[in-house]
N, C-alpha and C. Protein backbone atom coordinates (compact mmCIF):
# COMPACT_ATOMS: atom_id res chain seq x y z
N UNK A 1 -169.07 -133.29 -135.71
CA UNK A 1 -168.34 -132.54 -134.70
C UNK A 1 -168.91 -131.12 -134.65
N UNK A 2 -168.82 -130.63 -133.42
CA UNK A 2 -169.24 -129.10 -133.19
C UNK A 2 -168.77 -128.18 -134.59
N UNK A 3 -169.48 -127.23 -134.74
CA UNK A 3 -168.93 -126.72 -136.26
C UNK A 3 -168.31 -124.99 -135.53
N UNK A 4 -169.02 -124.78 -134.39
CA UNK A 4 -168.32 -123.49 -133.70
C UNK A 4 -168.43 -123.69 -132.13
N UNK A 5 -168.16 -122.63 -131.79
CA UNK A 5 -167.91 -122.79 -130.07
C UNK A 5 -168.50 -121.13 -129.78
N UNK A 6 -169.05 -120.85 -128.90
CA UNK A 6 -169.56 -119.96 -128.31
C UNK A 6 -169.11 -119.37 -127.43
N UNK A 7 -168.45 -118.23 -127.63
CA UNK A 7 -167.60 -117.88 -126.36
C UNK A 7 -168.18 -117.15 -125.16
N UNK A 8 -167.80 -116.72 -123.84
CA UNK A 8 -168.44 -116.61 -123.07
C UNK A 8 -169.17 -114.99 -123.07
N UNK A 9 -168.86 -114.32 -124.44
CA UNK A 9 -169.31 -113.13 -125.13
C UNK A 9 -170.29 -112.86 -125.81
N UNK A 10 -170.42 -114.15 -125.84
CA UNK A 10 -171.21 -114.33 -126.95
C UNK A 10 -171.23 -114.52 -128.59
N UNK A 11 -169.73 -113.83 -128.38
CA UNK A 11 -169.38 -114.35 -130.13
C UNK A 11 -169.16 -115.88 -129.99
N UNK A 12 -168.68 -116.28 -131.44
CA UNK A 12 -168.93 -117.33 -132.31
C UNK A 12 -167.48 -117.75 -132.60
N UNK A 13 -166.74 -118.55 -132.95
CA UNK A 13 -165.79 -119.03 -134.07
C UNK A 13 -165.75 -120.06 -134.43
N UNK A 14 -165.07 -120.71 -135.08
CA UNK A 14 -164.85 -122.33 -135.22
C UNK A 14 -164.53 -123.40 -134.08
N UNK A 15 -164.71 -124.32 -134.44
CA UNK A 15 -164.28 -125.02 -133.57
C UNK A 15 -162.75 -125.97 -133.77
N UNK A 16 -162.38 -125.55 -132.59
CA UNK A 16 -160.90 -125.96 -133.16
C UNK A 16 -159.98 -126.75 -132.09
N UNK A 17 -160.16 -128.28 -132.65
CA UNK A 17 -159.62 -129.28 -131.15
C UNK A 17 -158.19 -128.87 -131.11
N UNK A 18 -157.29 -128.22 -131.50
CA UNK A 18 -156.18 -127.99 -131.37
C UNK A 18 -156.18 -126.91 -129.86
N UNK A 19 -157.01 -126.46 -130.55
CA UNK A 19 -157.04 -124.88 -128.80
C UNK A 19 -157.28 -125.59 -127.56
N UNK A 20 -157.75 -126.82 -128.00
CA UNK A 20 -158.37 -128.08 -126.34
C UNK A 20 -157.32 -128.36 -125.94
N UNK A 21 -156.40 -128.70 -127.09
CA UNK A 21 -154.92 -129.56 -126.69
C UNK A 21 -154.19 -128.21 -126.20
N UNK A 22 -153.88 -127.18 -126.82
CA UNK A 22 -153.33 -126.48 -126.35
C UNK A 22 -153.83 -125.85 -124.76
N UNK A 23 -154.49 -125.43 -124.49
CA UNK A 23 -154.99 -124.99 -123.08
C UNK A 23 -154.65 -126.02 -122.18
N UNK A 24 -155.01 -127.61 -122.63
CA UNK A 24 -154.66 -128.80 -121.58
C UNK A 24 -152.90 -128.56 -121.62
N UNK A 25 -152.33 -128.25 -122.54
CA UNK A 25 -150.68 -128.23 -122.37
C UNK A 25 -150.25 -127.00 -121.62
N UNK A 26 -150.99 -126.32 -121.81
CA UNK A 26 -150.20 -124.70 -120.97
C UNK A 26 -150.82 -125.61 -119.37
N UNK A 27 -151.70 -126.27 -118.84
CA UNK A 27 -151.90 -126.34 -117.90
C UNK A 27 -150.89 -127.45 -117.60
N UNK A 28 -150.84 -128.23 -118.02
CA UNK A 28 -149.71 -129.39 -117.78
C UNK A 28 -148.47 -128.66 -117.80
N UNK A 29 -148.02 -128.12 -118.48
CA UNK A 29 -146.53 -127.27 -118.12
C UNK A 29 -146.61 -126.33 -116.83
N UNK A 30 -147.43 -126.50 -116.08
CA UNK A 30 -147.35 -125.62 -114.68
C UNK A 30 -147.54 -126.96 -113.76
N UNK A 31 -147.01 -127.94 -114.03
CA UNK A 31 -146.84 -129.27 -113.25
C UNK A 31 -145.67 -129.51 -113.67
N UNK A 32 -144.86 -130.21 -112.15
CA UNK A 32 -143.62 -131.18 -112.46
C UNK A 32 -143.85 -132.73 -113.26
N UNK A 33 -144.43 -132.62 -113.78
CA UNK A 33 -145.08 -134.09 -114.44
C UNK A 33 -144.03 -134.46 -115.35
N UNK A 34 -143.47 -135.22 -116.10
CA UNK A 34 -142.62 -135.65 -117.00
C UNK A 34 -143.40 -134.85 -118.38
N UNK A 35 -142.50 -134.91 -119.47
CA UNK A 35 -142.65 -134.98 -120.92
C UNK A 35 -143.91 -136.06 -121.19
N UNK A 36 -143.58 -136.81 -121.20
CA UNK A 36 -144.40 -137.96 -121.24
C UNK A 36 -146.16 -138.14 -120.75
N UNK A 37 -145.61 -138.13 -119.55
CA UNK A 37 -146.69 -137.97 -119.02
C UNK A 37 -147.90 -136.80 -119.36
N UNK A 38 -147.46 -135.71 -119.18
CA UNK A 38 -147.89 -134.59 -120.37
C UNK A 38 -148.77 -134.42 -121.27
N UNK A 39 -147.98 -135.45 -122.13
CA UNK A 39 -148.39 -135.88 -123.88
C UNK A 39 -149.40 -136.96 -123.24
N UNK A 40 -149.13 -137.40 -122.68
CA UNK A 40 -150.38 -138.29 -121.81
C UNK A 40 -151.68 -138.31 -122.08
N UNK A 41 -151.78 -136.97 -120.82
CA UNK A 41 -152.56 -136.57 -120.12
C UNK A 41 -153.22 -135.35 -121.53
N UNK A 42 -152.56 -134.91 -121.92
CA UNK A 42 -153.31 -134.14 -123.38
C UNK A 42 -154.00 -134.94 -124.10
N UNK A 43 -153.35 -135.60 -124.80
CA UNK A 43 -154.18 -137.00 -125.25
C UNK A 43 -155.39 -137.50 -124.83
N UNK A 44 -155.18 -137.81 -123.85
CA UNK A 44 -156.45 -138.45 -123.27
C UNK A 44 -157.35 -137.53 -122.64
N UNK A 45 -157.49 -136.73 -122.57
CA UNK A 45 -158.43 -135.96 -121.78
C UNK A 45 -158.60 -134.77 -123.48
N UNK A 46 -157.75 -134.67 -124.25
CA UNK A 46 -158.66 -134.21 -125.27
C UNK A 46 -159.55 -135.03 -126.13
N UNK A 47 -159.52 -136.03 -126.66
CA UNK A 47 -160.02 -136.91 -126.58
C UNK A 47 -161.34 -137.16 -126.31
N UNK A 48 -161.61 -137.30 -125.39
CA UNK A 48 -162.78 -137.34 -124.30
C UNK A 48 -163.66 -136.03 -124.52
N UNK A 49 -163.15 -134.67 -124.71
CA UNK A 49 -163.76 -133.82 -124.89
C UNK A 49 -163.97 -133.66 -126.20
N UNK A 50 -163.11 -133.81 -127.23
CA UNK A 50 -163.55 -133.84 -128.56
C UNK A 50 -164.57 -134.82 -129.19
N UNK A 51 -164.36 -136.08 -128.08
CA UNK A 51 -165.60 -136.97 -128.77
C UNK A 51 -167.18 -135.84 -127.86
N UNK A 52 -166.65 -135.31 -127.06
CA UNK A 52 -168.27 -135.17 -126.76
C UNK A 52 -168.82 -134.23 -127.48
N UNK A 53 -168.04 -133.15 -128.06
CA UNK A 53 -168.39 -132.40 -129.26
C UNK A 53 -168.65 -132.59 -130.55
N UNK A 54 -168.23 -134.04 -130.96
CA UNK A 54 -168.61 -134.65 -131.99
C UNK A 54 -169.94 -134.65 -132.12
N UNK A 55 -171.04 -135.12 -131.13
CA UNK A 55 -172.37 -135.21 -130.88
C UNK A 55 -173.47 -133.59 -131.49
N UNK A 56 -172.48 -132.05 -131.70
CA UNK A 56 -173.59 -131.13 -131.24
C UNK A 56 -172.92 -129.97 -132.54
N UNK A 57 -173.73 -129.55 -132.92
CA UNK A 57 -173.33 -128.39 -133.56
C UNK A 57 -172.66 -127.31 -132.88
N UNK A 58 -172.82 -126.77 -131.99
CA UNK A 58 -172.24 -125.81 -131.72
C UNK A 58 -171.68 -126.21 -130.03
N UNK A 59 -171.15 -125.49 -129.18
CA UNK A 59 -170.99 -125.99 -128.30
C UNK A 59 -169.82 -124.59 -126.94
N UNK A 60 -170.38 -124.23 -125.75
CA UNK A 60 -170.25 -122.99 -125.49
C UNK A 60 -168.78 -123.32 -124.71
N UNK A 61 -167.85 -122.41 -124.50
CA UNK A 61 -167.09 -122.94 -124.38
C UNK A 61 -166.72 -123.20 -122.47
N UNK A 62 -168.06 -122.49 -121.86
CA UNK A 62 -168.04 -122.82 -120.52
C UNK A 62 -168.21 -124.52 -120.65
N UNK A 63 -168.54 -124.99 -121.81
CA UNK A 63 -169.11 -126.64 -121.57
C UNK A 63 -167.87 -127.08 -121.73
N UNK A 64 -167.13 -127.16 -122.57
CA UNK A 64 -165.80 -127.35 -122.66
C UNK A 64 -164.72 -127.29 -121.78
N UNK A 65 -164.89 -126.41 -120.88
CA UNK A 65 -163.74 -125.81 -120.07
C UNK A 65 -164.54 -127.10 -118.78
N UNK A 66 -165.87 -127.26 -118.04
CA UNK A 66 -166.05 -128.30 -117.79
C UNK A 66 -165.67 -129.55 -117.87
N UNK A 67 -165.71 -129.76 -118.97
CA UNK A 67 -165.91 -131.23 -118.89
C UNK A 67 -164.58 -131.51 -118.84
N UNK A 68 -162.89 -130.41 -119.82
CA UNK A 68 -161.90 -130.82 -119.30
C UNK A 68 -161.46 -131.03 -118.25
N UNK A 69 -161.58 -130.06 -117.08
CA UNK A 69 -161.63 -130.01 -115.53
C UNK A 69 -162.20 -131.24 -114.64
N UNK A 70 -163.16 -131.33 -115.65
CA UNK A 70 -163.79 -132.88 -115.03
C UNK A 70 -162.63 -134.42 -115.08
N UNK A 71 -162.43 -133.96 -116.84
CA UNK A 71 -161.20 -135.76 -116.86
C UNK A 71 -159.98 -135.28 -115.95
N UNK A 72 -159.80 -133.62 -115.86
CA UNK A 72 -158.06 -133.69 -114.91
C UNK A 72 -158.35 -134.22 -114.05
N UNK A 73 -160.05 -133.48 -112.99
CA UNK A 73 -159.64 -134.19 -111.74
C UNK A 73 -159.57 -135.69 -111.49
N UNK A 74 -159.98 -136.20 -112.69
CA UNK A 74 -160.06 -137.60 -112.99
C UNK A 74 -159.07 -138.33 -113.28
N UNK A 75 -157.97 -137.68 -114.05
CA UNK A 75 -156.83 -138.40 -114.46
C UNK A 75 -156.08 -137.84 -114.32
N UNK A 76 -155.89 -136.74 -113.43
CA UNK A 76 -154.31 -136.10 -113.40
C UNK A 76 -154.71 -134.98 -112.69
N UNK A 77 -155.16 -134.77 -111.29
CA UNK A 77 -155.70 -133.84 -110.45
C UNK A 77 -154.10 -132.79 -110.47
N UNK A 78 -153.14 -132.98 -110.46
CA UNK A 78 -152.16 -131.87 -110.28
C UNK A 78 -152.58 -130.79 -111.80
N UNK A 79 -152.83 -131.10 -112.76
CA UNK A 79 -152.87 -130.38 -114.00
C UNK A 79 -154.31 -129.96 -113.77
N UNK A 80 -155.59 -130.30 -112.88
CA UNK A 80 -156.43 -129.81 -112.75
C UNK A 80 -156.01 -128.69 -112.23
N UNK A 81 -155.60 -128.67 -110.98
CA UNK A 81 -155.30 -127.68 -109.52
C UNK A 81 -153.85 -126.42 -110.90
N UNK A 82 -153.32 -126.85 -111.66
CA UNK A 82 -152.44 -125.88 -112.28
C UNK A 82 -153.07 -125.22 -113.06
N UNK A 83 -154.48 -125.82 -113.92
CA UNK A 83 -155.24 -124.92 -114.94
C UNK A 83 -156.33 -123.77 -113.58
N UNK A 84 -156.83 -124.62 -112.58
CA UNK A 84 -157.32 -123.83 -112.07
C UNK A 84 -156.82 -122.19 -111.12
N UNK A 85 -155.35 -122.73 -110.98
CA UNK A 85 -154.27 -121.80 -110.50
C UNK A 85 -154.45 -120.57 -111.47
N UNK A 86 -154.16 -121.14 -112.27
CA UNK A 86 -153.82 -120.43 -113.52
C UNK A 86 -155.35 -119.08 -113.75
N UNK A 87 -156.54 -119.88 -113.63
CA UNK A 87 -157.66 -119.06 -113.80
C UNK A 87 -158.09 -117.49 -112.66
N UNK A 88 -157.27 -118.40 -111.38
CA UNK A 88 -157.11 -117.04 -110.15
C UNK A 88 -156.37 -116.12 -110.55
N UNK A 89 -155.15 -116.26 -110.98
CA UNK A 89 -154.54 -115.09 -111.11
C UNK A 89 -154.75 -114.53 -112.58
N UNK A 90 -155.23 -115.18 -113.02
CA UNK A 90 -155.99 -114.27 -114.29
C UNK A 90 -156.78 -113.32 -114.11
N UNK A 91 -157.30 -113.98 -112.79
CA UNK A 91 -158.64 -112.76 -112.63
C UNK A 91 -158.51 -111.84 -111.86
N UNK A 92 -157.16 -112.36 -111.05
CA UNK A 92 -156.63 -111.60 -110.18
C UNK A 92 -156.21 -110.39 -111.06
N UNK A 93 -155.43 -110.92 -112.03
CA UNK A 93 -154.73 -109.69 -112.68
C UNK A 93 -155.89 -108.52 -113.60
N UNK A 94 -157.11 -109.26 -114.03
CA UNK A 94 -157.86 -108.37 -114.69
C UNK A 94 -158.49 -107.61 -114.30
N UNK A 95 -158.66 -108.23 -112.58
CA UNK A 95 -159.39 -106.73 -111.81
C UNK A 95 -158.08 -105.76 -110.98
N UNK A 96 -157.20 -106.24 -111.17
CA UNK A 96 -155.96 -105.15 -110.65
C UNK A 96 -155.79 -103.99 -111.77
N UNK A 97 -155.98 -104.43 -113.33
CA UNK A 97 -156.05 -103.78 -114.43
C UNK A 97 -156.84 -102.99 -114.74
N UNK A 98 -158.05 -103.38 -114.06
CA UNK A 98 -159.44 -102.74 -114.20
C UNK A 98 -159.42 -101.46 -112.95
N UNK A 99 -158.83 -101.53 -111.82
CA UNK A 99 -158.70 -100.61 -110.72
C UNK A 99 -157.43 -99.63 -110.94
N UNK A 100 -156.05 -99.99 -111.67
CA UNK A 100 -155.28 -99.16 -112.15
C UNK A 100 -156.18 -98.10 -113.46
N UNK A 101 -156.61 -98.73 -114.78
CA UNK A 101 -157.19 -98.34 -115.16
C UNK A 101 -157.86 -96.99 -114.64
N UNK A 102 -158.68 -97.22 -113.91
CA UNK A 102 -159.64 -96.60 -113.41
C UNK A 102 -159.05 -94.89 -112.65
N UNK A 103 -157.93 -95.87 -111.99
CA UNK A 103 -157.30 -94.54 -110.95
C UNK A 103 -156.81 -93.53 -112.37
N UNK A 104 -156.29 -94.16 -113.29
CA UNK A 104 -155.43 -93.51 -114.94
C UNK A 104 -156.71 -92.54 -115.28
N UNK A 105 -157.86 -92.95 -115.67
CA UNK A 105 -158.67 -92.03 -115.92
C UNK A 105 -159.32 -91.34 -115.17
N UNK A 106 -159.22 -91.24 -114.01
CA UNK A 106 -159.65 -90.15 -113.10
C UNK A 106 -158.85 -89.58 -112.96
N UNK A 107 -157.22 -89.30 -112.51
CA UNK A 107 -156.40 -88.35 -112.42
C UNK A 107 -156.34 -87.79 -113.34
């Protein structure tokens, strides 16, 4: 199995299939999907990504964030469309932060 993950910084850490499951669950809880279904859809789509990391020492985590996106739209396109929701207003919010910021240190 991957022994670290590469972040999009370039740093390094471990690799840790729990953070797969977790990210697939924060995205599934922004769906009306059942409990069940859920635990499902985590399951199986971590899974799938943890076996493909089994194959590589290290592994970046843009590849990761792929290939999950790949089984949602595959097995559960609403938890795709909620993780990807989720990524807009992230970025939404980091360049609103970055332009407040900005106005803070110029006045």
């Amino acid at each position: 199995m991957a022994k670290e993950v590469i972040k999009k910084d370039g740093r390094r850490e471990p690799f840790d299939p729990e953070k797969i499951k977790n990210s697939i669950r924060k995205a599934a809880d922004g769906t009306d999907l059942s409990d069940e279904r859920k635990n499902e859809v985590v399951q199986q789509v971590a899974q799938v990504v943890i076996q493909m990391a089994e194959g590589k020492e290290e592994i970046a985590t843009s590849e990761i964030r792929e290939r999950i996106l790949s089984e949602l739209d595959r097995v559960e396109p609403s938890v795709s469309a909620a993780w990807r929701e989720y990524e807009k207003e992230k970025e939404g919010k980091g360049e609103s932060e970055a332009s407040e910021e900005g106005g803070e240190s110029e006045a």
